[in-house]
C-alpha atoms as a PDB file:
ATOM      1  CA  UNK A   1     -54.819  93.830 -50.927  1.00  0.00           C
ATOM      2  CA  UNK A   2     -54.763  90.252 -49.533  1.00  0.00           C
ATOM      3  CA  UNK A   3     -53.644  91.300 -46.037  1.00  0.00           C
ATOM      4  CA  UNK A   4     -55.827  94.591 -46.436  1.00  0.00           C
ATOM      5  CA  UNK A   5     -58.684  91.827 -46.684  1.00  0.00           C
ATOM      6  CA  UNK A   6     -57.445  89.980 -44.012  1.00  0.00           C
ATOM      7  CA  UNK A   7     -57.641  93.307 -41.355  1.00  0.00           C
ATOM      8  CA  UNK A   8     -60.734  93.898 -42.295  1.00  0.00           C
ATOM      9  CA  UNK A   9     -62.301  90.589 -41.269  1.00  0.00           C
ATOM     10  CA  UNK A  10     -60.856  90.286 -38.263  1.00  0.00           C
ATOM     11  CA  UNK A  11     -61.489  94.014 -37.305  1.00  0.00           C
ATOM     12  CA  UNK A  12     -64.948  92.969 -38.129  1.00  0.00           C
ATOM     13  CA  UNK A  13     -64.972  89.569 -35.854  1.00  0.00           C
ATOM     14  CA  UNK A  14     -63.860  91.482 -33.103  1.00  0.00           C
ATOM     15  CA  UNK A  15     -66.594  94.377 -33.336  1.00  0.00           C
ATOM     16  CA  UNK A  16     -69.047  91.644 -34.119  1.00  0.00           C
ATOM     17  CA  UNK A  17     -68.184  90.108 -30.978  1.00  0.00           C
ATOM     18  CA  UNK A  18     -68.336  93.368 -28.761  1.00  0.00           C
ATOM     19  CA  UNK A  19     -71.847  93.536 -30.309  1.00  0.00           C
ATOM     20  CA  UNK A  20     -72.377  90.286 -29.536  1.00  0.00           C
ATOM     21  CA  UNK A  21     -71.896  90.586 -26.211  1.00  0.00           C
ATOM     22  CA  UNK A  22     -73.919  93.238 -25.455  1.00  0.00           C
ATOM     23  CA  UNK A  23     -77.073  91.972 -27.474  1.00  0.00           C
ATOM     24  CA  UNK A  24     -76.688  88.831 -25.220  1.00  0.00           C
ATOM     25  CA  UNK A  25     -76.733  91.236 -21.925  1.00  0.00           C
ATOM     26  CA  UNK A  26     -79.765  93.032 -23.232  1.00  0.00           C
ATOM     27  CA  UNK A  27     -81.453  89.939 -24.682  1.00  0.00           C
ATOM     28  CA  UNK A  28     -81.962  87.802 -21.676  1.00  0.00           C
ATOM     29  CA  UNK A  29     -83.074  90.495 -19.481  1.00  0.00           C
ATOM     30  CA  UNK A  30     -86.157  91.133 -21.257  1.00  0.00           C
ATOM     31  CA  UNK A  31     -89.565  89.346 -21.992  1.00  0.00           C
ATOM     32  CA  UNK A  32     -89.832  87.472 -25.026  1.00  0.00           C
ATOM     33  CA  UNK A  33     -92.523  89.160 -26.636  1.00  0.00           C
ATOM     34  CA  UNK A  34     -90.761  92.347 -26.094  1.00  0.00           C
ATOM     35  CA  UNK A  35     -87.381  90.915 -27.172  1.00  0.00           C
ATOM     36  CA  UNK A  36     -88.494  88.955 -30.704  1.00  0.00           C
ATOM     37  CA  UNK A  37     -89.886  92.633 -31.548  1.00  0.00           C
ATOM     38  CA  UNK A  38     -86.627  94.552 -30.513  1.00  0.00           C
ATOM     39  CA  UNK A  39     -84.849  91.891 -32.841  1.00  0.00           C
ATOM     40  CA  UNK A  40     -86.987  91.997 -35.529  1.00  0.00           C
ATOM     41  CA  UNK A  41     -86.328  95.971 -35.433  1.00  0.00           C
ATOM     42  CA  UNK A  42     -82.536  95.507 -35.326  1.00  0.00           C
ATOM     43  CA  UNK A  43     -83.238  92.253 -38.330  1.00  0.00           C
ATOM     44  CA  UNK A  44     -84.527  95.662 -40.394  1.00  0.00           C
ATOM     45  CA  UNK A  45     -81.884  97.906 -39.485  1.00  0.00           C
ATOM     46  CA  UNK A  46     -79.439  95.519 -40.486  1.00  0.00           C
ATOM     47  CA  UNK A  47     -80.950  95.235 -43.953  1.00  0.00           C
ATOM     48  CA  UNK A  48     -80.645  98.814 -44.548  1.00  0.00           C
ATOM     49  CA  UNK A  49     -77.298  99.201 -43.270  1.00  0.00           C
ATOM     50  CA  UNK A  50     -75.278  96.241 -44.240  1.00  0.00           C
ATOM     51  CA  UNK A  51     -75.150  96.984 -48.164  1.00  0.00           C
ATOM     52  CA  UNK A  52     -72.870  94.270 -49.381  1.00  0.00           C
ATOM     53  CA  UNK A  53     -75.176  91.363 -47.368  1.00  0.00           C
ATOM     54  CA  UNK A  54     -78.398  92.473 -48.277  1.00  0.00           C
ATOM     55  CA  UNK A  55     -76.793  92.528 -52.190  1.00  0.00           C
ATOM     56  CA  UNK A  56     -75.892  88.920 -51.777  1.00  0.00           C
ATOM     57  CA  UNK A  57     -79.356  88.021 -50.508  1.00  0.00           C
ATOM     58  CA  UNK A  58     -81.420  89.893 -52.991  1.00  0.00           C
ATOM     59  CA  UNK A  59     -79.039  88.856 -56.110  1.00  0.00           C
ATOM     60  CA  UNK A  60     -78.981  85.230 -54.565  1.00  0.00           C
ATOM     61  CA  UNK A  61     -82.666  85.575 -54.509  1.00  0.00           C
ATOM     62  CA  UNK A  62     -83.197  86.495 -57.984  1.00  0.00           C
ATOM     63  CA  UNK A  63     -80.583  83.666 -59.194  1.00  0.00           C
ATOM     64  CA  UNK A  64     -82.676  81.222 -57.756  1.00  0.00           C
ATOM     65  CA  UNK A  65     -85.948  82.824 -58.472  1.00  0.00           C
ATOM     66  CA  UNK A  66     -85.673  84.211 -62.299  1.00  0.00           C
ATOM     67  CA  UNK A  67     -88.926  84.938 -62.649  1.00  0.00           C
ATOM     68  CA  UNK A  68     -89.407  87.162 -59.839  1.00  0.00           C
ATOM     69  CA  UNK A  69     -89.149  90.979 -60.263  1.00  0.00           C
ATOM     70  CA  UNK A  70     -86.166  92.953 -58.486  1.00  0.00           C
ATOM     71  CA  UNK A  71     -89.041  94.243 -55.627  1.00  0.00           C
ATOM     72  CA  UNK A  72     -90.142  90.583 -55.128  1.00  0.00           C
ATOM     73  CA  UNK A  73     -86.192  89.521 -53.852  1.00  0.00           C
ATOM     74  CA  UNK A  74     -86.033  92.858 -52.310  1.00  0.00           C
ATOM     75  CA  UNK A  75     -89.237  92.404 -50.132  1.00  0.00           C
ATOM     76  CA  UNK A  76     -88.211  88.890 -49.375  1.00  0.00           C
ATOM     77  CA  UNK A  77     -84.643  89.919 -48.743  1.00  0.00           C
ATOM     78  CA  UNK A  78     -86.110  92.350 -46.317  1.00  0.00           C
ATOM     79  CA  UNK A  79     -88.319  89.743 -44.317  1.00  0.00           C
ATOM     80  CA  UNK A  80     -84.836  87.502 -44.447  1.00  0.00           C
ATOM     81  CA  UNK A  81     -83.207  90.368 -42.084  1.00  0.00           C
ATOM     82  CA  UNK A  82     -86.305  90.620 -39.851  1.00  0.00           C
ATOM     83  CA  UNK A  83     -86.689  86.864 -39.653  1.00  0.00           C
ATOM     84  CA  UNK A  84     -82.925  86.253 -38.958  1.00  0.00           C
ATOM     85  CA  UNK A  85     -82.724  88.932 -36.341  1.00  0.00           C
ATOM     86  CA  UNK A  86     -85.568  87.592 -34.281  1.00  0.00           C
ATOM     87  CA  UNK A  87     -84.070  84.260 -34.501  1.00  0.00           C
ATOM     88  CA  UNK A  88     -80.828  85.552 -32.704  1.00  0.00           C
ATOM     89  CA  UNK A  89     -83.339  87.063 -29.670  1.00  0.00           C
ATOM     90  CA  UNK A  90     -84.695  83.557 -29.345  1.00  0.00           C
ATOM     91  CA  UNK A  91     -81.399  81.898 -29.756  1.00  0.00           C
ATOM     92  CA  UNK A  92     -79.841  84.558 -26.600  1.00  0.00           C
ATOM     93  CA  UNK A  93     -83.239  84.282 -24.579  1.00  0.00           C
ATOM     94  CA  UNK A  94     -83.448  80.008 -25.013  1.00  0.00           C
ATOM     95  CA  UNK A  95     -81.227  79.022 -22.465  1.00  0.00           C
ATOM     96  CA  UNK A  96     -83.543  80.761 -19.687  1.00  0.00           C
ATOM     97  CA  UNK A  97     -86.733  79.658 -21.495  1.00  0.00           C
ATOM     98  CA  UNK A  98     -88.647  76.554 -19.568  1.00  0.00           C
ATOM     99  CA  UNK A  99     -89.617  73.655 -21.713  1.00  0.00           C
ATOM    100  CA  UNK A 100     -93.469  74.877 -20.598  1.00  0.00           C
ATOM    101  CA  UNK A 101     -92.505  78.495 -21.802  1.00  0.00           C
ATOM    102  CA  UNK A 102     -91.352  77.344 -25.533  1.00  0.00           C
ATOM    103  CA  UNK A 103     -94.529  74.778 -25.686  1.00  0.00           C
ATOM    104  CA  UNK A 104     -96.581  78.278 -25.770  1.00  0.00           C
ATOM    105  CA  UNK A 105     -95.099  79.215 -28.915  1.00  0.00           C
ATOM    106  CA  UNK A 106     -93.591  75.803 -30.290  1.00  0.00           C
ATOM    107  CA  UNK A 107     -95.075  72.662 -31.726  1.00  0.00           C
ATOM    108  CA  UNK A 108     -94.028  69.702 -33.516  1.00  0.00           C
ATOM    109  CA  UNK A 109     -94.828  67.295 -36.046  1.00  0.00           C
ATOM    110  CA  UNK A 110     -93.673  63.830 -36.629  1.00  0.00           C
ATOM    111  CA  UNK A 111     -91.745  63.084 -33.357  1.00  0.00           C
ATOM    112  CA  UNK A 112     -92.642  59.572 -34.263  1.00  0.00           C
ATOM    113  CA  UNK A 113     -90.232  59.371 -37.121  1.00  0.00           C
ATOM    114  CA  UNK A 114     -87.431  60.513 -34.881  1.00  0.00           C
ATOM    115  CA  UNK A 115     -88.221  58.525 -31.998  1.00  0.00           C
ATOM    116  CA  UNK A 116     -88.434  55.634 -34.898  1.00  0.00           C
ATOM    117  CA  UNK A 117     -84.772  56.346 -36.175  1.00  0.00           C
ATOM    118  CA  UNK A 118     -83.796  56.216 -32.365  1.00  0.00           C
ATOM    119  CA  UNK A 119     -85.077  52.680 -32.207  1.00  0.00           C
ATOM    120  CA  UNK A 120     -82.750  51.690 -34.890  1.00  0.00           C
ATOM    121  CA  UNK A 121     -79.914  51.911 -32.395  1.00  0.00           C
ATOM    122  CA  UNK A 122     -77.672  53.408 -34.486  1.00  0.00           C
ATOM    123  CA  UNK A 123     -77.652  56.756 -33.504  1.00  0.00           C
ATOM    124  CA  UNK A 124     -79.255  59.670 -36.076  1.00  0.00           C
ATOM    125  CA  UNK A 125     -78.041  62.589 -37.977  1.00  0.00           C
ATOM    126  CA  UNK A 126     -80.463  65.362 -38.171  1.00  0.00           C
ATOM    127  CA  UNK A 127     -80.090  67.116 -41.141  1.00  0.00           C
ATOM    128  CA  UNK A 128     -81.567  70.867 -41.220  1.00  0.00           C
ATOM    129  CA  UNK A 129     -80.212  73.567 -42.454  1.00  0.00           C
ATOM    130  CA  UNK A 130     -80.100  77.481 -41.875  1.00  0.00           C
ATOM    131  CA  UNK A 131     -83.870  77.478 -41.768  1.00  0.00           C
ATOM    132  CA  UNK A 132     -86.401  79.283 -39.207  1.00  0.00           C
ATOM    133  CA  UNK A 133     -84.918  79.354 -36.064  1.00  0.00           C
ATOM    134  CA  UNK A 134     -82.695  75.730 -36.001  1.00  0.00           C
ATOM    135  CA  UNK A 135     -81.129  76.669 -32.950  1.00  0.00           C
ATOM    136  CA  UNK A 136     -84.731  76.851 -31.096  1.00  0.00           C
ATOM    137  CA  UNK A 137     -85.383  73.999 -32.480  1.00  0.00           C
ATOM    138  CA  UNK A 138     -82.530  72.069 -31.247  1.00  0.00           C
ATOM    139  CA  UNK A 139     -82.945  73.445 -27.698  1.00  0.00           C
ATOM    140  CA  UNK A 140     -86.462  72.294 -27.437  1.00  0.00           C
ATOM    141  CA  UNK A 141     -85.442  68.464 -29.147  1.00  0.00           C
ATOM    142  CA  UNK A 142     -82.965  68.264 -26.028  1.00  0.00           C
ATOM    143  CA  UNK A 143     -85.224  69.624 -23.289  1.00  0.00           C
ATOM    144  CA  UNK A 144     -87.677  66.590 -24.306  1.00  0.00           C
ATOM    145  CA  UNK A 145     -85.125  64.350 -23.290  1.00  0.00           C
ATOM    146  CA  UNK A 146     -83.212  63.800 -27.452  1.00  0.00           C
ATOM    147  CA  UNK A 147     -79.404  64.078 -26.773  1.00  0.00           C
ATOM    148  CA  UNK A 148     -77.995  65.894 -29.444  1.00  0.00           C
ATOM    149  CA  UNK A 149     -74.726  67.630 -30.401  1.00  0.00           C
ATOM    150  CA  UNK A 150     -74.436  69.507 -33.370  1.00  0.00           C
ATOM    151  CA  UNK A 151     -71.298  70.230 -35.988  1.00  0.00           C
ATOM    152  CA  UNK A 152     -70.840  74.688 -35.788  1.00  0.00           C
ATOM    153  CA  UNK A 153     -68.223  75.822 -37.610  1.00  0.00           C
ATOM    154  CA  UNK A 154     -65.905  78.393 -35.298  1.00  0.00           C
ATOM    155  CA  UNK A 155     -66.669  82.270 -35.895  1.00  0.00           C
ATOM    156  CA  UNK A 156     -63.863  84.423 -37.276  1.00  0.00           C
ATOM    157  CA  UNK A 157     -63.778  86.046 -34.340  1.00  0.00           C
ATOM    158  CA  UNK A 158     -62.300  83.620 -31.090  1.00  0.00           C
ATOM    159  CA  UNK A 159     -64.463  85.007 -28.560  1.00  0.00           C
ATOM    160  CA  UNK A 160     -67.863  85.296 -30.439  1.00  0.00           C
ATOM    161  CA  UNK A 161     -67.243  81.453 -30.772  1.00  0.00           C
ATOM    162  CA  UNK A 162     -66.563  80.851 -26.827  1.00  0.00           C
ATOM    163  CA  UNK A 163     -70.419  83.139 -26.643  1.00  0.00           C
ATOM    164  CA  UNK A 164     -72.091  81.236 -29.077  1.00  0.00           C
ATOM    165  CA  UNK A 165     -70.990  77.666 -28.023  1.00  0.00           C
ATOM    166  CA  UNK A 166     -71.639  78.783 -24.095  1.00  0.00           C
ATOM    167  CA  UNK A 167     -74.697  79.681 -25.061  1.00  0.00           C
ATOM    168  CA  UNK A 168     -75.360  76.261 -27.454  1.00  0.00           C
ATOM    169  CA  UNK A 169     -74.315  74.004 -24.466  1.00  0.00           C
ATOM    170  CA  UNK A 170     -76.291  75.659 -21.986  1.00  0.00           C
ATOM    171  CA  UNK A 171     -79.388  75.102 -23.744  1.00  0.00           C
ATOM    172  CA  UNK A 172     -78.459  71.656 -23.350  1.00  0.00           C
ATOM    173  CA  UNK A 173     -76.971  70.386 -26.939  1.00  0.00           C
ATOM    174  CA  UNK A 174     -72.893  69.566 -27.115  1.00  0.00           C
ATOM    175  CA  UNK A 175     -70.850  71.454 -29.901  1.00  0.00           C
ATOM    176  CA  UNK A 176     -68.492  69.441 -31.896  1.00  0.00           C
ATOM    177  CA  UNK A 177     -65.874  72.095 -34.152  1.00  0.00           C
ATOM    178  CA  UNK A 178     -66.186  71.250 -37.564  1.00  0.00           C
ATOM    179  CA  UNK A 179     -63.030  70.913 -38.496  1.00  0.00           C
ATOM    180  CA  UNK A 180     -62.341  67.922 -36.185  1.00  0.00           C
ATOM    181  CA  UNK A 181     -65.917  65.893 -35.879  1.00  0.00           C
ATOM    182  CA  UNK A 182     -65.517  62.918 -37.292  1.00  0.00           C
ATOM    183  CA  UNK A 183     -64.109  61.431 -33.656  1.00  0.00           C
ATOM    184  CA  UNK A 184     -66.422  62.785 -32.010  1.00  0.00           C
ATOM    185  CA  UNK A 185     -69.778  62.308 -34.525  1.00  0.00           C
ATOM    186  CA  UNK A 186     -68.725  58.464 -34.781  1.00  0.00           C
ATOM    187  CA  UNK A 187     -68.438  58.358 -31.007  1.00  0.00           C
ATOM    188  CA  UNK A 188     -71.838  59.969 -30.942  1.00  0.00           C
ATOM    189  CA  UNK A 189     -73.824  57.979 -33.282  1.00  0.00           C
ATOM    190  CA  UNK A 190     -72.105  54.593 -31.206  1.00  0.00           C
ATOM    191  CA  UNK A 191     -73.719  55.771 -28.673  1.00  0.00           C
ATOM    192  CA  UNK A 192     -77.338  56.113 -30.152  1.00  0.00           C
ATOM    193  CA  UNK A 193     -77.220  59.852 -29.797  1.00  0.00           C
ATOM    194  CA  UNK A 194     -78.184  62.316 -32.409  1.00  0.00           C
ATOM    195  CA  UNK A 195     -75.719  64.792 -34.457  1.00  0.00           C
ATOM    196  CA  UNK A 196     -77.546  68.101 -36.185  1.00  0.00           C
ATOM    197  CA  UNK A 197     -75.967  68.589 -39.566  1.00  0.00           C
ATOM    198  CA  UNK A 198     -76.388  72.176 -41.254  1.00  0.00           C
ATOM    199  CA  UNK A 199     -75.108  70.533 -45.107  1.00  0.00           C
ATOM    200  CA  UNK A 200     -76.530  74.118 -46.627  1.00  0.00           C
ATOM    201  CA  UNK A 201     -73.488  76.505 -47.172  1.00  0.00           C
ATOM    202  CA  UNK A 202     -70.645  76.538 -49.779  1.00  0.00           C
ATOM    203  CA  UNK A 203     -68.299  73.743 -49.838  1.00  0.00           C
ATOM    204  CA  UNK A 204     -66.264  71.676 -52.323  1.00  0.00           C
ATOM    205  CA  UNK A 205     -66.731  67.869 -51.199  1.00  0.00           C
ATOM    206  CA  UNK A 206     -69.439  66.973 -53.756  1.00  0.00           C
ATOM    207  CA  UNK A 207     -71.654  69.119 -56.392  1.00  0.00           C
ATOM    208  CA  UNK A 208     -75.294  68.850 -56.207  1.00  0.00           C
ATOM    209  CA  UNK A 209     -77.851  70.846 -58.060  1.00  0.00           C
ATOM    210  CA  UNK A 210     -79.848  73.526 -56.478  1.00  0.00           C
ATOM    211  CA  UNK A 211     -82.287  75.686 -57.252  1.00  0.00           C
ATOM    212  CA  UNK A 212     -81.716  74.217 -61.129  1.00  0.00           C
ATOM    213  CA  UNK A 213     -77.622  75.170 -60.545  1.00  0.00           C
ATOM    214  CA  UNK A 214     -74.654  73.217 -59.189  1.00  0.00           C
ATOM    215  CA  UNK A 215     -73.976  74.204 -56.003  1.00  0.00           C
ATOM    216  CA  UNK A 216     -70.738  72.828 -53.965  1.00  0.00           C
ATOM    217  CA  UNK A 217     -71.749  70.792 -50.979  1.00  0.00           C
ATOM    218  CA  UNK A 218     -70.040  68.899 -47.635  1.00  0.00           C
ATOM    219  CA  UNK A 219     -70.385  65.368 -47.503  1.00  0.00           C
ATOM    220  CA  UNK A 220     -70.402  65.121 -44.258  1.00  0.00           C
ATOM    221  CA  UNK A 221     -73.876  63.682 -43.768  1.00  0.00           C
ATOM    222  CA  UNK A 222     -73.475  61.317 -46.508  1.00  0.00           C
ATOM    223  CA  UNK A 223     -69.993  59.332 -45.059  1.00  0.00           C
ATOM    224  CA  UNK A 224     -71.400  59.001 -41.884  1.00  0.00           C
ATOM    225  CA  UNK A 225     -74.294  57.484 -43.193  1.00  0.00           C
ATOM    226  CA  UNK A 226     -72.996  55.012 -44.843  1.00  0.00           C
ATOM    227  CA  UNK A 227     -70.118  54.258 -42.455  1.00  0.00           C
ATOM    228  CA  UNK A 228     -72.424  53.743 -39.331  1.00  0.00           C
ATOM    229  CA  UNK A 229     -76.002  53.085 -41.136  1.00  0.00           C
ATOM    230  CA  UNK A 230     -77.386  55.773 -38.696  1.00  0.00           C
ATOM    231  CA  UNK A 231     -80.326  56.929 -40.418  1.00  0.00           C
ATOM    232  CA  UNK A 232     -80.732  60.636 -41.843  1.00  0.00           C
ATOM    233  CA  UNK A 233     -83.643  62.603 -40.235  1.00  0.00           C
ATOM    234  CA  UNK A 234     -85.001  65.859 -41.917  1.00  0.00           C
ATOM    235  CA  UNK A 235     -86.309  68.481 -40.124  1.00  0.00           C
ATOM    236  CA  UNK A 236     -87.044  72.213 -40.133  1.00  0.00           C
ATOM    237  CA  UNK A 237     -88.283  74.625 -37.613  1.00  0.00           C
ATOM    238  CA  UNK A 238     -90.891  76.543 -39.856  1.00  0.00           C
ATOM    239  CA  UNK A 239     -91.516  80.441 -38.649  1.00  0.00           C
ATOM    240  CA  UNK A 240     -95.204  80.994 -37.815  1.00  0.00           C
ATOM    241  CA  UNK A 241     -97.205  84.787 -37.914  1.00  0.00           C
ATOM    242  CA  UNK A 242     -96.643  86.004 -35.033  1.00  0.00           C
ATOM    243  CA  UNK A 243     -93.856  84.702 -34.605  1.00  0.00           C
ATOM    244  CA  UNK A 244     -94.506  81.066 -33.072  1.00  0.00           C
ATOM    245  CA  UNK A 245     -93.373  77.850 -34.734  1.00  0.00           C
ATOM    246  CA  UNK A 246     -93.945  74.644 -35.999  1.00  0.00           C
ATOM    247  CA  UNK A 247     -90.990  72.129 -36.232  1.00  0.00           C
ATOM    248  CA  UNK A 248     -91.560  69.488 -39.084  1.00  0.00           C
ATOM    249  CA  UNK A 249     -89.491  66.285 -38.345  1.00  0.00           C
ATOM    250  CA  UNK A 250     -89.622  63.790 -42.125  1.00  0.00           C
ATOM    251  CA  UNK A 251     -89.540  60.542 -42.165  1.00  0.00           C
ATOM    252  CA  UNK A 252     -86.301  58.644 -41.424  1.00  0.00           C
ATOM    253  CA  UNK A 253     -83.562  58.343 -44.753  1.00  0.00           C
ATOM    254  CA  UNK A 254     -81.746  55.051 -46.012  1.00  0.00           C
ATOM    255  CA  UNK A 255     -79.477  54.707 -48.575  1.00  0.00           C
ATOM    256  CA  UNK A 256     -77.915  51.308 -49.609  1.00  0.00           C
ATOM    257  CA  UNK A 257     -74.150  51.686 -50.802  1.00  0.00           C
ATOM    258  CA  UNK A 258     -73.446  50.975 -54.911  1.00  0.00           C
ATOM    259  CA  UNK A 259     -69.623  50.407 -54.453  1.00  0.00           C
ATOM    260  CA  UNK A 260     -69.138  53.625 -56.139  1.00  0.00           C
ATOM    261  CA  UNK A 261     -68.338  55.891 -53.174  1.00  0.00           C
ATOM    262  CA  UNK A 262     -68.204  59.226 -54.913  1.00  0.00           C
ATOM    263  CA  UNK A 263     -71.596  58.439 -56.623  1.00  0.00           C
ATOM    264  CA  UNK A 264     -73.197  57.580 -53.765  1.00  0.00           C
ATOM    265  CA  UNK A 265     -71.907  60.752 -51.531  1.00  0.00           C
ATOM    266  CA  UNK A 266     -72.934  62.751 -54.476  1.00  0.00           C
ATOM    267  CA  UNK A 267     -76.795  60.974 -54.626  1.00  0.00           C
ATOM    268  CA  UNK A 268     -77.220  60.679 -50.869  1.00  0.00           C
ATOM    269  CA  UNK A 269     -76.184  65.030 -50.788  1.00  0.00           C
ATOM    270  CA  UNK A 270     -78.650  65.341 -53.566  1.00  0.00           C
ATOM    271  CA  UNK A 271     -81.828  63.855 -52.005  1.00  0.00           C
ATOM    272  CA  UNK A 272     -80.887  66.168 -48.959  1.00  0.00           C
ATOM    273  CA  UNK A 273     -80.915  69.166 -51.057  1.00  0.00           C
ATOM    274  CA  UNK A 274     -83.728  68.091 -52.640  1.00  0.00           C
ATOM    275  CA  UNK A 275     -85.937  68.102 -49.716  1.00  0.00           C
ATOM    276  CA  UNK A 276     -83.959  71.613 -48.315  1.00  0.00           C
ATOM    277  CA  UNK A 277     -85.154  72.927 -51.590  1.00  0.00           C
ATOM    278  CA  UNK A 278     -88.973  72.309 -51.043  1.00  0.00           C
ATOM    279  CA  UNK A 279     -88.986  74.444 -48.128  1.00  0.00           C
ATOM    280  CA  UNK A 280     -86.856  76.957 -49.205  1.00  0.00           C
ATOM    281  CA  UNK A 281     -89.255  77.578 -52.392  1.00  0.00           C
ATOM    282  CA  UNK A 282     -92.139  77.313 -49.740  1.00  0.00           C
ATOM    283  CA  UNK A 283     -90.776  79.397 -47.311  1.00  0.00           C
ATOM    284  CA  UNK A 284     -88.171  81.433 -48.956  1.00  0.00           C
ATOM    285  CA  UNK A 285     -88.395  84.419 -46.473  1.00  0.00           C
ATOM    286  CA  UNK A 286     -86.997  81.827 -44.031  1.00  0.00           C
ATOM    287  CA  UNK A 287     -83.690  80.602 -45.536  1.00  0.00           C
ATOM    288  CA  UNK A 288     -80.139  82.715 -44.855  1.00  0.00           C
ATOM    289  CA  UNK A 289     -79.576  84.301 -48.145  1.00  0.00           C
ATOM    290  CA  UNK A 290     -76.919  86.059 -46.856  1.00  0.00           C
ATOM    291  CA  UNK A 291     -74.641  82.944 -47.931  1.00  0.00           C
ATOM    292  CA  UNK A 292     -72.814  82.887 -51.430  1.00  0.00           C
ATOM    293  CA  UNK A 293     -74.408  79.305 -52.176  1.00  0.00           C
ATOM    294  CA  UNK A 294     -73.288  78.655 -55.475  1.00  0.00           C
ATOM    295  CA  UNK A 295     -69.414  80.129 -55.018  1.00  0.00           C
ATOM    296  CA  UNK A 296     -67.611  76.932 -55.576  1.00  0.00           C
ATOM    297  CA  UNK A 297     -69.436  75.526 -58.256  1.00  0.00           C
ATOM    298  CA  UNK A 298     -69.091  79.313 -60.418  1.00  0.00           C
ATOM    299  CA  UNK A 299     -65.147  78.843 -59.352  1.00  0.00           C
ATOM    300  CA  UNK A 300     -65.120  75.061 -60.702  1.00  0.00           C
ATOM    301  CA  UNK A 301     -66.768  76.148 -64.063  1.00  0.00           C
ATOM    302  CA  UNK A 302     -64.704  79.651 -64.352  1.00  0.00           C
ATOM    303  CA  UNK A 303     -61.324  77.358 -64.179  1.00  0.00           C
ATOM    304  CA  UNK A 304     -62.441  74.761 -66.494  1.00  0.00           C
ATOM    305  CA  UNK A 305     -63.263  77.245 -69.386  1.00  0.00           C
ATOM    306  CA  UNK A 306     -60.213  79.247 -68.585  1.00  0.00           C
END
């Protein structure tokens, strides 16, 4: 069953890659306008097609929502696909875009609490998380002059990851793998330069509640905090009608150390969830539901009443 499992994913990488591929050659050859509507179609397609992630979304929905009825998280669910698929024609057609062409549809908020956190010479850690379209966002911070690398984790499939990080880099940000950062995020950050962490999806490094349930969480953000002092900048890149945007950048986060390490990776994770959480429950149509947030923590409790 295992290796069953295992053929099936990668069989799926690899035709997620083909389709990659193509979407990018189609993408960049057409207008925006035209090209956020084609992906919004395909966004809607997707949610009618692809049963098992539109189940996760609208059950995740409801878990964190209780009070909603089943055609509340379905509706929302629905405007999850659409948003997400218009977010990938942005993300294939940014790389072309001019800084003048985004400005038409972009604007942003508080770019004196990043330029702040800058001053502090430290370097910064942006911390956003699968929100709007973070990707535009990122492209836009870098094409007004912020250098910035982000932490992806690699696809499944090896040469979706070679698209997407092409694609990253030429739109001006570097990639750093996940699994070996911390060189290269401490290198960074002694340089003054900024580091996007995503600290939303499943993990087992610390447990934080959200949404009112524990939900595993990296750390990530937290140890590299406290090892450099680099200060911890929110931001999200909130979806507009019409499909324009407005990218919210908080003010800049310090944490003094207690001496208790695991504490303090477990409070510093918290506040960042915290503020995730408000826009999520403002905007919830704009977070990736897709993800099985809460997967670790339901594993941690399952073995400790076994």
């Amino acid at each position: 069953m295992a290796q069953k499992s295992r053929w099936r994913k990668r069989l799926e990488g690899k035709f997620g890659g083909w389709g990659l591929r193509l979407a990018w050659g189609l993408f960049q050859r057409l207008p925006m306008g035209v090209a956020q509507r084609l992906g919004a179609g395909l966004g809607l397609l997707a949610y009618v097609l692809s049963r098992r992630y539109r189940r996760v979304a609208i059950q995740n929905l409801q878990r964190a929502f209780p009070d909603w009825t089943e055609a509340q998280a379905r509706a929302t669910a629905r405007r999850v696909f659409r948003n997400f698929g218009v977010s990938m024609a942005e993300f294939f057609k940014a790389p072309s875009m001019t800084r003048a062409k985004i400005e038409q549809r972009l604007t942003v908020v508080g770019l004196e609490h990043l330029d702040a956190a800058f001053r502090e010479g430290k370097g910064v850690l942006l911390i956003t998380g699968h929100f709007g379209n973070w990707e535009l966002m990122a492209r836009y911070l870098c094409m007004r002059g912020y250098p910035i690398a982000v932490i992806a984790r690699d696809a499944d499939d090896r040469s979706t990851t070679e698209l997407i990080t092409m694609l990253r880099e030429r739109s001006g940000y570097k990639v750093f793998p996940r699994g070996n950062a911390a060189r290269l995020v401490l290198r960074a950050l002694r340089a003054n330069e900024a580091v996007g962490i995503l600290p939303d999806q499943n993990a087992g490094d610390v447990f934080v509640e959200f949404f009112g349930q524990k939900a595993g969480s990296v750390a990530g953000p937290a140890v590299f905090h406290l090892r450099t002092g680099a200060p911890l900048v929110p931001l999200f890149n909130v979806r507009l009608p019409g499909d324009y945007h407005r990218v919210e950048i908080l003010p800049p986060m310090h944490f003094e150390p207690t001496g208790d390490t695991q504490t303090d990776y477990q409070r510093i994770m918290q506040a960042l969830h915290d503020v995730l959480e408000s826009y999520v429950r403002r905007y919830p149509d704009q977070w990736l539901w897709l993800h099985d947030r809460w997967k670790s923590a339901r594993k941690r409790f399952e073995c400790r009443t076994q």
